[in-house]
C-alpha atoms as a PDB file:
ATOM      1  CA  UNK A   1      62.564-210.256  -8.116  1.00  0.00           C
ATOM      2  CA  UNK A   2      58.776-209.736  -8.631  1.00  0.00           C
ATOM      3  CA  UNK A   3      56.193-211.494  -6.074  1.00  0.00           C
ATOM      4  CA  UNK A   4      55.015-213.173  -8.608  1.00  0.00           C
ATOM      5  CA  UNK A   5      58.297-215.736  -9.310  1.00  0.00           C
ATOM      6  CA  UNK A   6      55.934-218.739 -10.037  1.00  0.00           C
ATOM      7  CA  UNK A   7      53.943-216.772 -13.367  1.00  0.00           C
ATOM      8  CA  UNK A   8      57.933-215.570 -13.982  1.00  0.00           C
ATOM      9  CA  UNK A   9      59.069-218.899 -14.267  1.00  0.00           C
ATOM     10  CA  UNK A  10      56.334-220.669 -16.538  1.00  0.00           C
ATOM     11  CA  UNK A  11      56.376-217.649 -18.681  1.00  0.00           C
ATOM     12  CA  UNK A  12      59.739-218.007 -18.920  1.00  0.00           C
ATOM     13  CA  UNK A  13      59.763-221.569 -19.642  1.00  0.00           C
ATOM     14  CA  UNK A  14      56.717-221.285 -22.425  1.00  0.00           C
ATOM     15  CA  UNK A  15      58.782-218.545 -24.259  1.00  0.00           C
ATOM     16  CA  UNK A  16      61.979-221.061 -24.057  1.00  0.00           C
ATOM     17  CA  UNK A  17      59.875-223.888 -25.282  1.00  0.00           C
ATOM     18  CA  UNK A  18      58.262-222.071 -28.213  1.00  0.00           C
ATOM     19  CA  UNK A  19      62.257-220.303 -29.428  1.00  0.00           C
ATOM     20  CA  UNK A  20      63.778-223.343 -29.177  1.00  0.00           C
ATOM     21  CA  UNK A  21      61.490-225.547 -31.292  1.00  0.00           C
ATOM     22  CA  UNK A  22      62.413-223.076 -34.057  1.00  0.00           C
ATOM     23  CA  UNK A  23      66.040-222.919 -33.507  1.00  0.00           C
ATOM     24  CA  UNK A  24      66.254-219.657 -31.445  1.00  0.00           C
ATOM     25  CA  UNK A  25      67.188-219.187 -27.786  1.00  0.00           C
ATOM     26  CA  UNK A  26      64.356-216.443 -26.572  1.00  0.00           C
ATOM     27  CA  UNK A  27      66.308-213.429 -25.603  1.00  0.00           C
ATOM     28  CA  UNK A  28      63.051-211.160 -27.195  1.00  0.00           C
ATOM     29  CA  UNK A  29      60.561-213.015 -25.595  1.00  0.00           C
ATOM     30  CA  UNK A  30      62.794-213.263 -22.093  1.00  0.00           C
ATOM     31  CA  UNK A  31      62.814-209.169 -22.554  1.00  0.00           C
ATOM     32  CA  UNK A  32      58.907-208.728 -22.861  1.00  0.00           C
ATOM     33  CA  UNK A  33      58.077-210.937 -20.161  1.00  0.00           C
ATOM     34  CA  UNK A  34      60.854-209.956 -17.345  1.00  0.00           C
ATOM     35  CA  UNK A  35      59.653-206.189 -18.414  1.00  0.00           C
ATOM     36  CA  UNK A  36      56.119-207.389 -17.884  1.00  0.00           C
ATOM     37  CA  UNK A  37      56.892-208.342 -14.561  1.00  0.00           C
ATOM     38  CA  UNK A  38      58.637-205.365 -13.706  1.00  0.00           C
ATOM     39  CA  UNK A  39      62.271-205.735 -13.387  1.00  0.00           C
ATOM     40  CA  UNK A  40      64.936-202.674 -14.354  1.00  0.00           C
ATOM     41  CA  UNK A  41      65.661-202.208 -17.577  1.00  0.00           C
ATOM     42  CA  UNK A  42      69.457-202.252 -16.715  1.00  0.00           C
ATOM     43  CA  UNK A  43      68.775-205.746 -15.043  1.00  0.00           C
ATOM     44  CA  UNK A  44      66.453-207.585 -18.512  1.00  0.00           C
ATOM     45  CA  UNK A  45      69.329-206.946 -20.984  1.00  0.00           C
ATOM     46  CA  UNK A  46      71.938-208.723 -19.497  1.00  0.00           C
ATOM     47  CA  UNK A  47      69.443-211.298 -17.416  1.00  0.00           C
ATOM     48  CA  UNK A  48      68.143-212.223 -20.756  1.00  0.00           C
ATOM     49  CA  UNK A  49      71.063-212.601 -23.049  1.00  0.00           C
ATOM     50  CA  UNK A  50      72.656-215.135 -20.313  1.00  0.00           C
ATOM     51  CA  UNK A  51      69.261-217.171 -20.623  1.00  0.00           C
ATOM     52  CA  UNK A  52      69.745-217.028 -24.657  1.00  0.00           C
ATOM     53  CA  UNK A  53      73.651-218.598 -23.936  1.00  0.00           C
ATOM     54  CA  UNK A  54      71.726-221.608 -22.129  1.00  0.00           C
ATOM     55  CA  UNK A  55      68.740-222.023 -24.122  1.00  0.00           C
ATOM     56  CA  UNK A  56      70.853-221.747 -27.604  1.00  0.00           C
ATOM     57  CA  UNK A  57      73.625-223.952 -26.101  1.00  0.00           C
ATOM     58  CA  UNK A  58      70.874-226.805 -25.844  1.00  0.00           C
ATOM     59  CA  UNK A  59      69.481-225.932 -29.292  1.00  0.00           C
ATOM     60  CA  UNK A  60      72.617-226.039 -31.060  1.00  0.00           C
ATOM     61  CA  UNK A  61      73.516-229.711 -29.778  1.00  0.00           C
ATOM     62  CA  UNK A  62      70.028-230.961 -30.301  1.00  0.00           C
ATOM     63  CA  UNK A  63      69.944-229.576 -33.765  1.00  0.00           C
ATOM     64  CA  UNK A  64      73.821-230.947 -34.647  1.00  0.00           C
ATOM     65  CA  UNK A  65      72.973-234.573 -33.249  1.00  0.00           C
ATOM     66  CA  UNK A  66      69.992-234.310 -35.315  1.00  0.00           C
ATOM     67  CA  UNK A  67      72.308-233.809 -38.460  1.00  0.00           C
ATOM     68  CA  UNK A  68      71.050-230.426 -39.278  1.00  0.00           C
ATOM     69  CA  UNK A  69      74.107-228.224 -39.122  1.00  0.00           C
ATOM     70  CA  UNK A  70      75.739-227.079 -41.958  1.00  0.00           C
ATOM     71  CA  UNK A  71      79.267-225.614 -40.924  1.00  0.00           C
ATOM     72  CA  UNK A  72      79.499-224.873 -44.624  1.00  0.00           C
ATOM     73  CA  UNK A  73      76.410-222.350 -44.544  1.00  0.00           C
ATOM     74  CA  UNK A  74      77.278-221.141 -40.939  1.00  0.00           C
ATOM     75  CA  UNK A  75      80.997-219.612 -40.705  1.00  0.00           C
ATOM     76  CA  UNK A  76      80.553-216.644 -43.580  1.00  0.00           C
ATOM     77  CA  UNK A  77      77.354-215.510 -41.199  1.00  0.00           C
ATOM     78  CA  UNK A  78      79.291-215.947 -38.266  1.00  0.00           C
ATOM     79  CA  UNK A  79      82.947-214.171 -38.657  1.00  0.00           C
ATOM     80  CA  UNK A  80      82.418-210.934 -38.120  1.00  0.00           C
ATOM     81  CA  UNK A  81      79.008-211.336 -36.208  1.00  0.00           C
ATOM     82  CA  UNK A  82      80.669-211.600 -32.904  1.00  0.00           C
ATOM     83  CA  UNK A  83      83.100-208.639 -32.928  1.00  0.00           C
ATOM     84  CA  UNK A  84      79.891-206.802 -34.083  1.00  0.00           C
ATOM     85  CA  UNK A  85      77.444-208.087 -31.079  1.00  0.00           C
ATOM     86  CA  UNK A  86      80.181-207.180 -28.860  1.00  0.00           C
ATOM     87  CA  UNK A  87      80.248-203.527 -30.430  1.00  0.00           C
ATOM     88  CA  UNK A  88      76.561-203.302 -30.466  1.00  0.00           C
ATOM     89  CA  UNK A  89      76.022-205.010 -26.839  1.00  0.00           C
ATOM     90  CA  UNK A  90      78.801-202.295 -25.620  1.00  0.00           C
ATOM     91  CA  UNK A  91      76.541-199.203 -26.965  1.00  0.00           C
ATOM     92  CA  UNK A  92      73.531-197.741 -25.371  1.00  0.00           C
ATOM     93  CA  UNK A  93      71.608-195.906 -28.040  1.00  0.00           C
ATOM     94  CA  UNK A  94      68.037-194.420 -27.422  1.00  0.00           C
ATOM     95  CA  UNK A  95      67.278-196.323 -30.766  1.00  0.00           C
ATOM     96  CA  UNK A  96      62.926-196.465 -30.706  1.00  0.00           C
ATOM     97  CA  UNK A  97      63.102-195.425 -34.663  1.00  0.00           C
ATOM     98  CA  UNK A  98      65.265-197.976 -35.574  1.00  0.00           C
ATOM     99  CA  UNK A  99      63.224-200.555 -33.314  1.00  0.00           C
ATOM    100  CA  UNK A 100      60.244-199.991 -34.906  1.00  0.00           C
ATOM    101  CA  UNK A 101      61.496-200.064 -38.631  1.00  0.00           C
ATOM    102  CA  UNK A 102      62.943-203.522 -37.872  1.00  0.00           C
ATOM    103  CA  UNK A 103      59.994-204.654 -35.553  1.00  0.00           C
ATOM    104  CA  UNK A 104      57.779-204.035 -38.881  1.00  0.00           C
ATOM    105  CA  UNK A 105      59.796-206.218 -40.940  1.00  0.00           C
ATOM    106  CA  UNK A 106      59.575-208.766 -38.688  1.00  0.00           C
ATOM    107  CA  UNK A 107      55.916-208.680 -38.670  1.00  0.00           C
ATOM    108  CA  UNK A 108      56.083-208.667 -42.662  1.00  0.00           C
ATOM    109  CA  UNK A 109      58.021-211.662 -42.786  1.00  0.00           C
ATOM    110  CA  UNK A 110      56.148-213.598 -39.917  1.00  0.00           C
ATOM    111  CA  UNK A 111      53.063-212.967 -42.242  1.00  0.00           C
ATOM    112  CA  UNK A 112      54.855-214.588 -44.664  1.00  0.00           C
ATOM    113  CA  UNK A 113      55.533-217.944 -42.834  1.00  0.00           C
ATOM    114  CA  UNK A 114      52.080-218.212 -41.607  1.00  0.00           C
ATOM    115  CA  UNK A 115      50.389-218.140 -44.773  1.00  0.00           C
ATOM    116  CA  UNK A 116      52.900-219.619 -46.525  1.00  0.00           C
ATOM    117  CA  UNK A 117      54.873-222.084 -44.725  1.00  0.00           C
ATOM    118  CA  UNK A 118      54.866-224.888 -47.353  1.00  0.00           C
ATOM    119  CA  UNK A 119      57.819-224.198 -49.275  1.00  0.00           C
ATOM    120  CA  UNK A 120      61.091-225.655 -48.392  1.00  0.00           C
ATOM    121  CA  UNK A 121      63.172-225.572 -51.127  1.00  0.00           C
ATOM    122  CA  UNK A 122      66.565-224.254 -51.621  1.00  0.00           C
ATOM    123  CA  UNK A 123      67.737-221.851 -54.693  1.00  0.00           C
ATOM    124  CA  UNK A 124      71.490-221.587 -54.134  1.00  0.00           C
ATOM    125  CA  UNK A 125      74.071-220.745 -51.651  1.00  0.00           C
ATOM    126  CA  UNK A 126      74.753-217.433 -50.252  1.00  0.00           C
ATOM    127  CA  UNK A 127      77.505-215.369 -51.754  1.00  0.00           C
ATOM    128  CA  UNK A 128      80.500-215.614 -49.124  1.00  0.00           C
ATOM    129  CA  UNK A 129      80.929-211.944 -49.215  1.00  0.00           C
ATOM    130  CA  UNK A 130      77.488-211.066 -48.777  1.00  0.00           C
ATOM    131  CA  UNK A 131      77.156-213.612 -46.345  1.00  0.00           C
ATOM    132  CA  UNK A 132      80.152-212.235 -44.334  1.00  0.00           C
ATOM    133  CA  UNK A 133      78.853-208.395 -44.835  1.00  0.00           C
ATOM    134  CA  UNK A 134      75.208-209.900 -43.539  1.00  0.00           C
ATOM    135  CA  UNK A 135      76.660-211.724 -40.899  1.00  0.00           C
ATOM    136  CA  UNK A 136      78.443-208.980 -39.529  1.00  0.00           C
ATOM    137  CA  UNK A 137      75.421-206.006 -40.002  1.00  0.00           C
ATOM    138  CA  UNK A 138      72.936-208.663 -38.309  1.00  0.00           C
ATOM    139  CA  UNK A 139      75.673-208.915 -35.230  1.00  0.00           C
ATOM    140  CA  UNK A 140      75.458-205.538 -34.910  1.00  0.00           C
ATOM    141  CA  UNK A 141      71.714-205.331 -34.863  1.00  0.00           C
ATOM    142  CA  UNK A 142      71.835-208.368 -32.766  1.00  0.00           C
ATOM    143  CA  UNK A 143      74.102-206.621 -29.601  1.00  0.00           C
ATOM    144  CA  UNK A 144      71.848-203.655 -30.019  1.00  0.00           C
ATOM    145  CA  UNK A 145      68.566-205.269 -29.504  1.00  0.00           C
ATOM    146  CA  UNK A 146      70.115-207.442 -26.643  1.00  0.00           C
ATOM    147  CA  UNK A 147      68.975-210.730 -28.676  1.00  0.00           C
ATOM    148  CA  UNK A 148      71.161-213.040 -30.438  1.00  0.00           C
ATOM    149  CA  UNK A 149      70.231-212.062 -33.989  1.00  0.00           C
ATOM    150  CA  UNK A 150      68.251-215.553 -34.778  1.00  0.00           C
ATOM    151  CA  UNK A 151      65.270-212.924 -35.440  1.00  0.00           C
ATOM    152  CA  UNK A 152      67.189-211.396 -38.282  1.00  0.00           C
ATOM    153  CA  UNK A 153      68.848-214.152 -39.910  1.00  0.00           C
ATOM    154  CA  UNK A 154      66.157-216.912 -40.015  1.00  0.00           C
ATOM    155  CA  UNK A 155      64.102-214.951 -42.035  1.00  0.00           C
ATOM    156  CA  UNK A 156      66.826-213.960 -44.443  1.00  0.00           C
ATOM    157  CA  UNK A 157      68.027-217.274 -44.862  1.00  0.00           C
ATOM    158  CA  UNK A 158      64.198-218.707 -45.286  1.00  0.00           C
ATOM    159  CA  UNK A 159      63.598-215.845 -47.643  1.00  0.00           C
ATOM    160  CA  UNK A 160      66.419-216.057 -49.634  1.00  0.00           C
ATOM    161  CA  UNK A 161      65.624-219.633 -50.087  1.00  0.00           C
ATOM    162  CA  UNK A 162      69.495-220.234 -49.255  1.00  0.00           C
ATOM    163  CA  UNK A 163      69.120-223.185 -46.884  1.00  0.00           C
ATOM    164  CA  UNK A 164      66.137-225.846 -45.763  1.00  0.00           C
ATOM    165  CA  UNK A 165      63.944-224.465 -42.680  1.00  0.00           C
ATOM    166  CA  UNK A 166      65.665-226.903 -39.982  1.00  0.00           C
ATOM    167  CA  UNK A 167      69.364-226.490 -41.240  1.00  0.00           C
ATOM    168  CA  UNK A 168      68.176-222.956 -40.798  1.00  0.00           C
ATOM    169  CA  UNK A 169      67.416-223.846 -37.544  1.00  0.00           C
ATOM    170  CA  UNK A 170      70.420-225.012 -36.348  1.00  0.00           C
ATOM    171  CA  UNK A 171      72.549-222.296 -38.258  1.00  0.00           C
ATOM    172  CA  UNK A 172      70.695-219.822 -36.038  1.00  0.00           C
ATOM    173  CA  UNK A 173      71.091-221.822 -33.217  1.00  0.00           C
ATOM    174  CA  UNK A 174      74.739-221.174 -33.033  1.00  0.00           C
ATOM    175  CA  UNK A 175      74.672-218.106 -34.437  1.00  0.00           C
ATOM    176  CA  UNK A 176      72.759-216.675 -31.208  1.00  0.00           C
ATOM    177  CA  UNK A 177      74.619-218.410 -29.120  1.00  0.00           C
ATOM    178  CA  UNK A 178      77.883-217.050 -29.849  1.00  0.00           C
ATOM    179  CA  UNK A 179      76.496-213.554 -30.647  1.00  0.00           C
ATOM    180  CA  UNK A 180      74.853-213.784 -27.282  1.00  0.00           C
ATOM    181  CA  UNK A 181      77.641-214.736 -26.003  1.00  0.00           C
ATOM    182  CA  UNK A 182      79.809-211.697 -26.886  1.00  0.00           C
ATOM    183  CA  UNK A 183      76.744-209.339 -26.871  1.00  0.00           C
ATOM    184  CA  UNK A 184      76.670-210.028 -22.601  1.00  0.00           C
ATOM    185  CA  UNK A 185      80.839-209.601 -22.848  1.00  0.00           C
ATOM    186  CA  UNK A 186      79.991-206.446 -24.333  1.00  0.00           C
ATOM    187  CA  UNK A 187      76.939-205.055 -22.206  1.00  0.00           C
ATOM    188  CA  UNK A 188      79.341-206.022 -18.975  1.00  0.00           C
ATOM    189  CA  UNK A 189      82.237-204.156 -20.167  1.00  0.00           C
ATOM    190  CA  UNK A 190      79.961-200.994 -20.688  1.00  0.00           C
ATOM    191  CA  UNK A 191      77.863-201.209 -17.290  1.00  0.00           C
ATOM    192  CA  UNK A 192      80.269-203.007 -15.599  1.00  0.00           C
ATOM    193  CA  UNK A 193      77.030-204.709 -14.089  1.00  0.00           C
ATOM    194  CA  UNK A 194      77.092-208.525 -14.161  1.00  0.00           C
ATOM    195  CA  UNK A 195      73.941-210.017 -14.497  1.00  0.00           C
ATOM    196  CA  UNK A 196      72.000-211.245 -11.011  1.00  0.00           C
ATOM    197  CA  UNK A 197      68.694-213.116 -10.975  1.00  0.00           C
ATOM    198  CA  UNK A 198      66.955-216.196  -9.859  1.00  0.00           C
ATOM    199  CA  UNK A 199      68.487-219.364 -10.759  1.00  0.00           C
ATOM    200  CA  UNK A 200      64.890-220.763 -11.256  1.00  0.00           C
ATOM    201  CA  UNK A 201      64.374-219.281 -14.102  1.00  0.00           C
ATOM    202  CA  UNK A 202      67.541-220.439 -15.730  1.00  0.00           C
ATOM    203  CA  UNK A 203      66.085-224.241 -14.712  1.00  0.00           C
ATOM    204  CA  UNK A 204      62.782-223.085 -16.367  1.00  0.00           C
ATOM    205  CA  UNK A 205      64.949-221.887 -19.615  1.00  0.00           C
ATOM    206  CA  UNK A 206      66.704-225.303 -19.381  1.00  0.00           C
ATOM    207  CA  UNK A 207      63.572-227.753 -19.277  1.00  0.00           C
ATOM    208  CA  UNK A 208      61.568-225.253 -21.808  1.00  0.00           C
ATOM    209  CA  UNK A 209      64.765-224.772 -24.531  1.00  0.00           C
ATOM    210  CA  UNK A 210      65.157-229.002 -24.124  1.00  0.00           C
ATOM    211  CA  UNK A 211      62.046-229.333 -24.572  1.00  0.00           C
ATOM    212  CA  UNK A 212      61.683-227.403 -28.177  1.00  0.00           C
ATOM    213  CA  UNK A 213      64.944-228.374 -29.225  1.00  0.00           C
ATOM    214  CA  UNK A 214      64.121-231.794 -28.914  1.00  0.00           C
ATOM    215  CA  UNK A 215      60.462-231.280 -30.899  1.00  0.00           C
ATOM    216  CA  UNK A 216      61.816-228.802 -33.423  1.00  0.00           C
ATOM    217  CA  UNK A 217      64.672-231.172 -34.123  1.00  0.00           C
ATOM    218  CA  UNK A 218      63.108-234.778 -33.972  1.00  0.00           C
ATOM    219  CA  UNK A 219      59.603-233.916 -34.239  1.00  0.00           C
ATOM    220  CA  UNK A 220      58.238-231.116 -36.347  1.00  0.00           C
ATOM    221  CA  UNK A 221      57.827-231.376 -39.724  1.00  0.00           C
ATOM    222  CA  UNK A 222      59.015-227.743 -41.745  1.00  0.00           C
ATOM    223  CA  UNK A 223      55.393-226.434 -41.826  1.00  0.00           C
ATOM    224  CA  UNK A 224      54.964-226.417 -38.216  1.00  0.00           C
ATOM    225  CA  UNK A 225      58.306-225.147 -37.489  1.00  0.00           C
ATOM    226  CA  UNK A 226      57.817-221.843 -39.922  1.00  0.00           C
ATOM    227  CA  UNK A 227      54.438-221.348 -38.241  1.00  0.00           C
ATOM    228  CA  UNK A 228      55.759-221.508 -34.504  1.00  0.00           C
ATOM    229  CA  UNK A 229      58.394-219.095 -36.175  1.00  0.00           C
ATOM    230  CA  UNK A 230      55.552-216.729 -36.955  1.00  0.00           C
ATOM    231  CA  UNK A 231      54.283-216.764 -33.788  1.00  0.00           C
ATOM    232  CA  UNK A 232      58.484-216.177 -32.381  1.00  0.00           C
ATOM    233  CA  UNK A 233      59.043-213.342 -35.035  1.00  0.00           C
ATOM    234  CA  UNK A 234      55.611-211.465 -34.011  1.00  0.00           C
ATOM    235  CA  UNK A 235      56.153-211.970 -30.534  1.00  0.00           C
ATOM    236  CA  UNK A 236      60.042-209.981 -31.103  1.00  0.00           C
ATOM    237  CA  UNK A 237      58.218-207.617 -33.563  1.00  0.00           C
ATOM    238  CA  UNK A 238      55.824-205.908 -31.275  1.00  0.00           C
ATOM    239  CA  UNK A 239      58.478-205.953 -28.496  1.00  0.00           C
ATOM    240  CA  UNK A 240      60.954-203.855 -30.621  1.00  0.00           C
ATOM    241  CA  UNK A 241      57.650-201.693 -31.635  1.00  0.00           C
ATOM    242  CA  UNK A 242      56.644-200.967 -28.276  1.00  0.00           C
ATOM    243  CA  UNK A 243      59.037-202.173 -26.119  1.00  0.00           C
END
C-alpha cells in the first residue's frame, strides 16, 4: 500500500460518497485515485471492482427501500449483461482507442446534465430487444473498463428519456453490482490473482456509498442528482481518456 493510506482512504470515501448519491458504485473513480497513489495496475482492476460490489450492494437497497426500483425496466438490461462482464472482465485488450472514443461521449453527455438537468420526464419504455442487445453490449464494455457499466447505461436511459432520473438510479445500481460482480469472477479466472488490499478502504467505501445512497435516495431532488452525475461521468471520462 502507498505511505500515504490516510489521503487513500478519504479519497476513497469522497469518490464513494459522490457515485453513490447518483446510483453508481465508483469503480472509475476507485481506478483514478488507487492509480494516483501508485498501486499496480494488475492490483486497481480487481481492488476496485470488489469496492463497486460493496458500494452498489448499499446503493441498490437504499434505492429499493426508497421505492425506486423498477424490476420491470431492469431485467431486459440485465440478462445478458453479466455473461458479457464476465467475457469482457476475462480479456486483457490494449484498448486506449476505444477508451478514448467512449471517454468523449461521456464528457458529451455529462455536458448535457449540467446544463440541462431540469427535465425529468419519461417518453416510453425501452424496446425489450433493444434493451436486451444494450444490456448485453454495455456488459461487455462494462468488464472491459473494469467498472460496472452504470457510466454507460445512466446516460442512455436519461437520454432516451426511458425512465425518471432516480428509478434510473436504482436500475444502475443493480446493474453494476451484478456486472461487477461477474466482471471480478472474470478478471480472477484470467489472472488467477485474487484481489488483496487494505480493509480500510473497504470501511471508507462503506460509510462514503451509505452516505450517498442515503442522500441520492431520500434527499436530492432530480436536478441535483443529474448534476453530481456530471461531475461522476467527467470524472470516468478523462480516466478512460488518459488513464
Amino acid at each position: 500500500m502507498p505511505e500515504h493510506l490516510i489521503l487513500l482512504t478519504l479519497a476513497i470515501l469522497v469518490v464513494a460518497f459522490l457515485y453513490s448519491s447518483v446510483g453508481h458504485a465508483g469503480a472509475s473513480g476507485y481506478i483514478a485515485v488507487m492509480a494516483l497513489f501508485g498501486l499496480a495496475p494488475d492490483v486497481v482492476k480487481p481492488a476496485a471492482l470488489v469496492l463497486n460490489i460493496v458500494v452498489a450492494s448499499i446503493g441498490t437497497w437504499q434505492f429499493w427501500r426508497a421505492g425506486h426500483f423498477s424490476w420491470r425496466l431492469f431485467w431486459p438490461f440485465a440478462v445478458l449483461a453479466m455473461p458479457m462482464a464476465f467475457v469482457g472482465g476475462y480479456t486483457n485488450l490494449p484498448a486506449h482507442t476505444f477508451k478514448v472514443l467512449v471517454g468523449v461521449v461521456l464528457l458529451a453527455s455529462a455536458a448535457l446534465f449540467l446544463f440541462r438537468p431540469a427535465n425529468d420526464t419519461v417518453n416510453r419504455e425501452p424496446n425489450r430487444f433493444v434493451a436486451i442487445l444494450s444490456g448485453g453490449g454495455l456488459g461487455l464494455l462494462a468488464g472491459l473498463t473494469g467498472t460496472g457499466g452504470g457510466i454507460f447505461l445512466t446516460p442512455l436511459l436519461l437520454l432516451m428519456r426511458w425512465a425518471r432520473t432516480k428509478t434510473v438510479a436504482a436500475t444502475s445500481a443493480l446493474f453494476i453490482l451484478l456486472n461487477s460482480t461477474a466482471g471480478l469472477a472474470g478478471n480472477v479466472s484470467s489472472t488467477k490473482n485474487p484481489p488483496s488490499f487494505a480493509l480500510v478502504l473497504v470501511g471508507a467505501a462503506v460509510v462514503g456509498g451509505a452516505a450517498g445512497s442515503y442522500f441520492g435516495s431520500w434527499r436530492f431532488n432530480h436536478v441535483v442528482i443529474k448534476r453530481l452525475l456530471a461531475v461522476v461521468l467527467t470524472i470516468a471520462g478523462i480516466k478512460l481518456i488518459f488513464g
